[in-house]
Protein backbone atom coordinates (compact mmCIF):
# COMPACT_ATOMS: atom_id res chain seq x y z
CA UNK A 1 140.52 60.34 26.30
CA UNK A 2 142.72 58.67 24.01
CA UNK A 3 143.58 59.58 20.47
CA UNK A 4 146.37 59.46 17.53
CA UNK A 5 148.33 62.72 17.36
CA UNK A 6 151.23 64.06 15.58
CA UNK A 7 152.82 67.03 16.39
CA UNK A 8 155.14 67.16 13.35
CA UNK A 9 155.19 66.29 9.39
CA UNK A 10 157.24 63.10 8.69
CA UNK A 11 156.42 59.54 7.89
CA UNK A 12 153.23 57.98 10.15
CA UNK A 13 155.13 55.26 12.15
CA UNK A 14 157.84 57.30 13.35
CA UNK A 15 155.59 60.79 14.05
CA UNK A 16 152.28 59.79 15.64
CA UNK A 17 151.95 58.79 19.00
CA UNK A 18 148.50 57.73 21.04
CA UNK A 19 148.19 59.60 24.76
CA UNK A 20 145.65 61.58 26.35
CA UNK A 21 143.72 64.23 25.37
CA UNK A 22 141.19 67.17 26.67
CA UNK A 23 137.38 65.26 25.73
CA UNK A 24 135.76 67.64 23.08
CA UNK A 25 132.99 69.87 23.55
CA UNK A 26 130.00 70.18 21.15
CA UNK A 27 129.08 73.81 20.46
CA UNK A 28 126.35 75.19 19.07
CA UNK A 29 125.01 73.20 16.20
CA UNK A 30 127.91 70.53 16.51
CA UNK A 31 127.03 66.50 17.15
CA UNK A 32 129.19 64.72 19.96
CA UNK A 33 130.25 61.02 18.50
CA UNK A 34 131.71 58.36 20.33
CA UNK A 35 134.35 56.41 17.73
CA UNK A 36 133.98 52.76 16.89
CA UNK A 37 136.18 52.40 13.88
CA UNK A 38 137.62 54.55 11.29
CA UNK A 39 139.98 53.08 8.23
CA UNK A 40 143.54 53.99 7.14
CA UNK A 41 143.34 55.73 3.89
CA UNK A 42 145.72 57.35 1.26
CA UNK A 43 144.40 60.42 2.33
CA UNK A 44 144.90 60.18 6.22
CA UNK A 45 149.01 58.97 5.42
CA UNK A 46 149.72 62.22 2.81
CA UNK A 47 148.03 63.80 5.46
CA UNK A 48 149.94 63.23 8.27
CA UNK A 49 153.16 63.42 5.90
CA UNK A 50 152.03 67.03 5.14
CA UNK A 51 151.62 65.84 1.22
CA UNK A 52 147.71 66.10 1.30
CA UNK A 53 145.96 69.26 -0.83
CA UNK A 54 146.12 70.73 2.91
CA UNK A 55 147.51 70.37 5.75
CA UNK A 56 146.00 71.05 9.33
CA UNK A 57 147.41 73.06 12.09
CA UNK A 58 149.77 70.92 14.70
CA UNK A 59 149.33 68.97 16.85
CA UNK A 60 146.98 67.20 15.20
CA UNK A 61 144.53 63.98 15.24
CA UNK A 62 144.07 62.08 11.53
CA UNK A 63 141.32 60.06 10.30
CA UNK A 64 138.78 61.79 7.84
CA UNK A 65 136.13 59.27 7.58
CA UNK A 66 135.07 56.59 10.20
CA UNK A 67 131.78 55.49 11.99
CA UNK A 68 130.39 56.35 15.40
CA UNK A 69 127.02 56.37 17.62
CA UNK A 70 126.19 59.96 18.36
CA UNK A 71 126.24 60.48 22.19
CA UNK A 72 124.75 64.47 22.90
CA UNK A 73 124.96 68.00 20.62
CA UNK A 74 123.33 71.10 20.00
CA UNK A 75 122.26 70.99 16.59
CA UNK A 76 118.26 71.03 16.94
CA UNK A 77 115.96 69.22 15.67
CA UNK A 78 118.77 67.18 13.19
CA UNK A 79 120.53 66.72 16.21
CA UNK A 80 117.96 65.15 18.18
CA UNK A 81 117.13 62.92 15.55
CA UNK A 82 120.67 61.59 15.64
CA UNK A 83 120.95 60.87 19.37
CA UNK A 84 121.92 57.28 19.69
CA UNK A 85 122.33 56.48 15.92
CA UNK A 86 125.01 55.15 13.87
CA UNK A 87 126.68 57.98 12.03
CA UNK A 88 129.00 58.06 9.20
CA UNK A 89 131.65 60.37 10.30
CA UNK A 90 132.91 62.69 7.58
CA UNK A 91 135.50 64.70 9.19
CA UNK A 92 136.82 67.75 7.15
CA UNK A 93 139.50 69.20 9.25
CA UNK A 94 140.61 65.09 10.12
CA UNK A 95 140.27 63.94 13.94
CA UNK A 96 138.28 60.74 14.17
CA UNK A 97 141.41 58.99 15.15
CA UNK A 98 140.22 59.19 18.69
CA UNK A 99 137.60 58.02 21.14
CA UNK A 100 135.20 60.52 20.75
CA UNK A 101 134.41 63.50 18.26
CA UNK A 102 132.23 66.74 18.13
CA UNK A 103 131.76 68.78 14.86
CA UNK A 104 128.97 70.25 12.65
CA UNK A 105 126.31 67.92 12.55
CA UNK A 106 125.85 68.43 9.00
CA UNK A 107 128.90 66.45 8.79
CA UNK A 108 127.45 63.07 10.12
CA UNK A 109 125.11 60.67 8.04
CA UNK A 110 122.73 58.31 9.96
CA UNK A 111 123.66 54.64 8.44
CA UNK A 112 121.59 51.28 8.08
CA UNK A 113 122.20 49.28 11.38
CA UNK A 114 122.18 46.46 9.60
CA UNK A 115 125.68 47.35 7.78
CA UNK A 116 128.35 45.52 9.48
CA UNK A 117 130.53 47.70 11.28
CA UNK A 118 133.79 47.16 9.48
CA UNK A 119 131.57 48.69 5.71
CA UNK A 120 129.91 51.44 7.95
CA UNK A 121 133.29 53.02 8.85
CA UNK A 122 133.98 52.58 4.91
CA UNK A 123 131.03 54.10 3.86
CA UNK A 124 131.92 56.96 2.24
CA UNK A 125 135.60 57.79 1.19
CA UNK A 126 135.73 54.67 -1.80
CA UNK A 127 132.35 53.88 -2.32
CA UNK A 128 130.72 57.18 -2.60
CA UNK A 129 133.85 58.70 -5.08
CA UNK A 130 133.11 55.67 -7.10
CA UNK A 131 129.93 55.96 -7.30
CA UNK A 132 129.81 59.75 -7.85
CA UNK A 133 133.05 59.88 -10.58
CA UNK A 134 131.08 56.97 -12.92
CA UNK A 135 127.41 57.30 -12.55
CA UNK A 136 126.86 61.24 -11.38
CA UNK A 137 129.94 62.66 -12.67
CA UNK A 138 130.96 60.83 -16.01
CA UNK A 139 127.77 59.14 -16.18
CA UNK A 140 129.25 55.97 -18.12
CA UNK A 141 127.10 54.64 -20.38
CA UNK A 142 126.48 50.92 -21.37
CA UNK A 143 128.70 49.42 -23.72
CA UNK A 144 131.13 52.38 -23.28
CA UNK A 145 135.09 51.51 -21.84
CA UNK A 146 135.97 53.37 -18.62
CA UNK A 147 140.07 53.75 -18.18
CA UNK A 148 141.14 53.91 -14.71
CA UNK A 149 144.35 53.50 -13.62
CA UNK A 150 145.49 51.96 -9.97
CA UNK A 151 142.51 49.76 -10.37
CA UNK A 152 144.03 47.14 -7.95
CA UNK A 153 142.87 49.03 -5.45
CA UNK A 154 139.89 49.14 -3.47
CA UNK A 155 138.27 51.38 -5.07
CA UNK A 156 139.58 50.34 -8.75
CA UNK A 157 137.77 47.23 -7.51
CA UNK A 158 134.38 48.77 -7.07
CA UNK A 159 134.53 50.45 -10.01
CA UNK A 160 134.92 46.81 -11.82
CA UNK A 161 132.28 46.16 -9.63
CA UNK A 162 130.08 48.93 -10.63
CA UNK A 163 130.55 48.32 -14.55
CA UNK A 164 129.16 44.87 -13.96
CA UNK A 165 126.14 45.86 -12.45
CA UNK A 166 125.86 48.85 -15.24
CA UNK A 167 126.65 47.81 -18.12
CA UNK A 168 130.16 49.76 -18.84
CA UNK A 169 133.21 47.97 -19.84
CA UNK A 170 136.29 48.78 -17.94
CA UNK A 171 140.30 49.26 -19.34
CA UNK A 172 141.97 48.59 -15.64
CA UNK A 173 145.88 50.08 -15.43
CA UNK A 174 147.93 47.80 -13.12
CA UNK A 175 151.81 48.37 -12.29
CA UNK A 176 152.16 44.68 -10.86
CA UNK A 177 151.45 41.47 -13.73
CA UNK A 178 149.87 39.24 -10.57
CA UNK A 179 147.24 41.71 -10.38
CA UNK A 180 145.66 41.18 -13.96
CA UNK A 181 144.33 37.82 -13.61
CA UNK A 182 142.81 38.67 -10.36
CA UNK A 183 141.44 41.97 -11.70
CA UNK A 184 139.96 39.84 -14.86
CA UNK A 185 138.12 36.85 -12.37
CA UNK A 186 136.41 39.73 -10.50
CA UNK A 187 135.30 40.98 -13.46
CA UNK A 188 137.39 43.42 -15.36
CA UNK A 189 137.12 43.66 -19.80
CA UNK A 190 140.71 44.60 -20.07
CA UNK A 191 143.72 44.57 -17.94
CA UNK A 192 147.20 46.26 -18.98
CA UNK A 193 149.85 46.17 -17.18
CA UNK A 194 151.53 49.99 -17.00
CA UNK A 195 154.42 50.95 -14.98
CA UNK A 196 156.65 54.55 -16.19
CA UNK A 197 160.01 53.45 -14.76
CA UNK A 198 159.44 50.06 -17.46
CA UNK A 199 157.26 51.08 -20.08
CA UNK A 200 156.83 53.83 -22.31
CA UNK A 201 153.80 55.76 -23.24
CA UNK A 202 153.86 55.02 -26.98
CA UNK A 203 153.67 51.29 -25.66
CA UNK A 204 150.97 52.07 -22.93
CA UNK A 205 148.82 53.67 -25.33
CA UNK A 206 149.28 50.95 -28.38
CA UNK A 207 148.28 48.20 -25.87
CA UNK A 208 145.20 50.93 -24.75
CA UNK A 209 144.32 50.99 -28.17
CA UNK A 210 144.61 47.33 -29.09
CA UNK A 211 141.31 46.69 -26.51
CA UNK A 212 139.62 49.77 -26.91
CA UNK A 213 139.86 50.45 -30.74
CA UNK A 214 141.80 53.79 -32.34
CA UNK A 215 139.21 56.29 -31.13
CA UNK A 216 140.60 55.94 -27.82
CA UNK A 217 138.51 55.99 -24.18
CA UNK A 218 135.45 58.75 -23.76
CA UNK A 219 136.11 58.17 -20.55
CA UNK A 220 138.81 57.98 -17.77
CA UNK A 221 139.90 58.55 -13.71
CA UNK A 222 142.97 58.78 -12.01
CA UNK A 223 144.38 58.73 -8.84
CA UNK A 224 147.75 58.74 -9.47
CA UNK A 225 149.22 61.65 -11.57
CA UNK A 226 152.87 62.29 -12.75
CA UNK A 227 153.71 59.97 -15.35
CA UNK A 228 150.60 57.55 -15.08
CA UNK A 229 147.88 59.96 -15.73
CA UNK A 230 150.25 61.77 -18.43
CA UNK A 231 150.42 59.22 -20.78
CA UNK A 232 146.51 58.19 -20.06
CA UNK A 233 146.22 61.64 -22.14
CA UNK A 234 147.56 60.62 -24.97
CA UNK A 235 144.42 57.60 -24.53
CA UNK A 236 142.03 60.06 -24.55
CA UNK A 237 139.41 60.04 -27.96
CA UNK A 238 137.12 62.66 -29.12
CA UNK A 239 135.52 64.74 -26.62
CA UNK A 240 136.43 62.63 -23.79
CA UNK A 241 136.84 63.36 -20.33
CA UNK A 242 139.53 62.25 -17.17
CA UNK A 243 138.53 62.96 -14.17
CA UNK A 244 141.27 63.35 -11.40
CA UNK A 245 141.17 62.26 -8.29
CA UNK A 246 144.42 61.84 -6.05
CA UNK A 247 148.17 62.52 -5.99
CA UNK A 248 149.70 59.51 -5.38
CA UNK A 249 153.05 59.62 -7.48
CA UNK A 250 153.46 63.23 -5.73
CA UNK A 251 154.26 64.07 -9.22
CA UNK A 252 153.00 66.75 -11.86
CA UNK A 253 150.85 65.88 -15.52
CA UNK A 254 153.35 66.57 -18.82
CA UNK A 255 151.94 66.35 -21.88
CA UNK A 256 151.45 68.72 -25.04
CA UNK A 257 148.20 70.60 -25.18
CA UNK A 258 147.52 69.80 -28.71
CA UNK A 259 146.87 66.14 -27.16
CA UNK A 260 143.72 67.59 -25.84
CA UNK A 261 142.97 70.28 -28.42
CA UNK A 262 142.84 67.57 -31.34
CA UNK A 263 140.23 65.60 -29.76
CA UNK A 264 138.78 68.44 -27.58
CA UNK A 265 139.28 66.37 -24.65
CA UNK A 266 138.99 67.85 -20.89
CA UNK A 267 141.00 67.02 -17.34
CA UNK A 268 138.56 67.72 -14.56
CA UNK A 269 139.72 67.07 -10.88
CA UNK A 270 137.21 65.63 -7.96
CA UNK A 271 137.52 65.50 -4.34
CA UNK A 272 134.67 64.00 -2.17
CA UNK A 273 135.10 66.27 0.79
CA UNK A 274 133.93 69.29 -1.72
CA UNK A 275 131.47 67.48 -3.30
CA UNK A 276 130.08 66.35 -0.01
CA UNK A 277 130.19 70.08 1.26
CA UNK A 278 127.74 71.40 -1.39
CA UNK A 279 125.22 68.19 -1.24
CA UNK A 280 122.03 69.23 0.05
CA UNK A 281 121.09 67.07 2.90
CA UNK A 282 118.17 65.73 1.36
CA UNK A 283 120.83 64.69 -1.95
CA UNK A 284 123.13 63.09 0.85
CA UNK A 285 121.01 61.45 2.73
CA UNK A 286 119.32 59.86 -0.81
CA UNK A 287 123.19 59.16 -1.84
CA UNK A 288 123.35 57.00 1.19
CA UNK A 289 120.18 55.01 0.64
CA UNK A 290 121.87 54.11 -3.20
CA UNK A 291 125.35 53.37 -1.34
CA UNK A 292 123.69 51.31 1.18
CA UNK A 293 121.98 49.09 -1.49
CA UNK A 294 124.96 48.78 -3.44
CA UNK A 295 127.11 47.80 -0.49
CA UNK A 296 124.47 45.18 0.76
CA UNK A 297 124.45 43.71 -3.10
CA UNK A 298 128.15 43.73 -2.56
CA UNK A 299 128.94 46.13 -5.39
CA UNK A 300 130.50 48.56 -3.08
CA UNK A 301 131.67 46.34 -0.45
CA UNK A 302 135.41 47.30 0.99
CA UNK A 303 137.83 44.00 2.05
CA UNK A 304 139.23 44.47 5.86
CA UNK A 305 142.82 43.26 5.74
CA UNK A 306 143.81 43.79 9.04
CA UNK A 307 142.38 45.33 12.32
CA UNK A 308 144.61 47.23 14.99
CA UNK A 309 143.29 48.71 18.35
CA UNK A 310 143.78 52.37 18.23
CA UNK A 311 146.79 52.32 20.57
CA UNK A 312 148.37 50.02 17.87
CA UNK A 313 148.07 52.59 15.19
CA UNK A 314 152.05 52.68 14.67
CA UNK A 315 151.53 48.90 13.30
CA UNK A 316 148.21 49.74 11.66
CA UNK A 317 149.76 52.66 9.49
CA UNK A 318 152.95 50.32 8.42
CA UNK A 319 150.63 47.81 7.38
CA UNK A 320 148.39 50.23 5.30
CA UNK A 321 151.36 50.71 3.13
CA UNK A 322 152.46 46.57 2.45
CA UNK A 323 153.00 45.99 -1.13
CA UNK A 324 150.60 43.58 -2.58
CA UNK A 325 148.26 43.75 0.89
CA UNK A 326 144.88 42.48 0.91
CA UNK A 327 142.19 44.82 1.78
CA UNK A 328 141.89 47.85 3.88
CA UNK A 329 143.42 48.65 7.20
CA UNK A 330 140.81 49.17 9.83
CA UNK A 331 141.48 50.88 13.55
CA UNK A 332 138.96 49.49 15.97
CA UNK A 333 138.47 52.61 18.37
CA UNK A 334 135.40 51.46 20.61
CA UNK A 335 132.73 48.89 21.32
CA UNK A 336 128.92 49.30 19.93
């Protein structure tokens, strides 16, 4: 059986490899899934460069989220519901970089058939932590600005998407100037263009203010950190909230307390795979009927950029990581 592995920390192209390796076994209560695709996220790449909030035990297999048809398991009567269905894979401990998977079936969500399979192996990771952070989390109400910064990406892009179809207004944080007019056709109120190493915070939060008013933003996320989601603090307006939700500048928040304590404002982090964890199954499996509708209204719908067999992954994890790239990377694992 084939699969992705690294046996060391470094950067993706120069430590993973693809070779053979021992088929799994599904134990008591686990699901056995054979792999058709699974996408190349931020997550997977920190991950493998042993940057992610943990790290697993090597060798090891990426890949936390991806889509599969369950094949055989021992999970009872959920499990024999799920023989021969298309599963979202949500895989805690990473591993669905390979051919075929077995782990606790509560870990696997039946999906639509009728979602293509390039948005089935994207179900989850962008579209339900967009979903979550602004209508379950922050609950953004109409009329109200949302700040989020890194909005060119693909999920910044379904969160314009989602204030559209709800009614909030969205402030979107860009580093790169080509990516405001694009941002602003697809929908988003406000773009500003933000980068540390060429702007300063005082300037960042004047141009914040110009859109939004003097109260500041109720409401914000961030996925970045450091110096980005520092200065979104000094944004914040009475009783507002940021919500964090990745660690992409690898960098730590700086800012004076009293920037909160004036305004009583409050930093709360997310991550999915926790969230996910303590859903009920009944909550889940209702999650999924929402994130199916919104993905079939193309709210929540993720661009493929490029597609790379498995044994390509080398090129597939280089390409993840283009500046300016169009869409997701997706590996392409099996055949329905």
């Amino acid at each position: 059986m084939q699969a992705a592995v690294f046996d060391a920390f470094g950067e993706p192209a120069a430590v993973l490899t693809v070779c053979d390796v021992p088929p799994p076994q599904a134990g008591p209560g686990d699901v056995l899934v054979r792999m058709l695709a699974s996408p190349v996220n931020p997550s997977d790449l920190m991950t493998i460069r042993g940057t992610y909030g943990k790290r697993p035990d090597l060798p090891a297999i990426p890949g936390y989220e991806g889509v599969g048809i369950v094949e055989s398991g021992q999970a009872g009567l959920y499990g024999r519901m799920l023989y021969g269905k298309r599963v979202a894979v949500m895989n805690p401990g990473t591993g669905n970089w390979k051919e075929r998977v077995a782990l606790p079936a509560r870990f696997v969500i039946p999906l639509s058939a009728a979602l293509p399979i390039d948005q089935a192996a994207m179900f989850f990771v962008n579209p339900a932590t967009a979903y979550l952070m602004t209508r379950r989390v922050l609950d953004v109400p109409r009329g109200a600005w949302l700040l989020q910064t890194a909005a060119g990406s693909a999920l910044g892009r379904m969160v314009v998407r989602l204030g559209r179809q709800y009614g909030f207004r969205t402030l979107n944080v860009v580093r790169r100037a080509e990516q405001a007019d694009e941002l602003r056709s697809q929908g988003g109120d406000a773009v500003v263009e933000f980068d540390p190493a060429r702007h300063s915070a005082e300037e960042f939060r004047e141009e914040v203010f110009r859109h939004v008013g003097a109260d500041g933003v109720r409401y914000a996320i961030d996925p970045v950190g450091g110096a980005t989601a520092s200065a979104v603090v000094g944004c914040l307006g009475s009783g507002a909230r940021l919500l964090l939700y990745g660690t992409l500048s690898s960098e730590p928040l700086v800012f004076s307390p009293r920037e909160l304590m004036t305004v009583g404002a409050t930093i709360e982090g997310f991550w999915l795979g926790r969230v996910m964890e303590r859903m009920p199954l009944l909550s889940k499996l209702g999650l999924v009927r929402t994130l199916t509708d919104l993905v079939k209204r193309g709210v929540l719908t993720s661009e493929v950029g490029a597609e790379f067999p498995l044994a390509d992954v080398r090129s597939a994890v280089v390409a993840a990581e283009q500046p300016g790239k169009s869409g997701k990377v997706l590996l392409r694992i099996g055949n329905a």
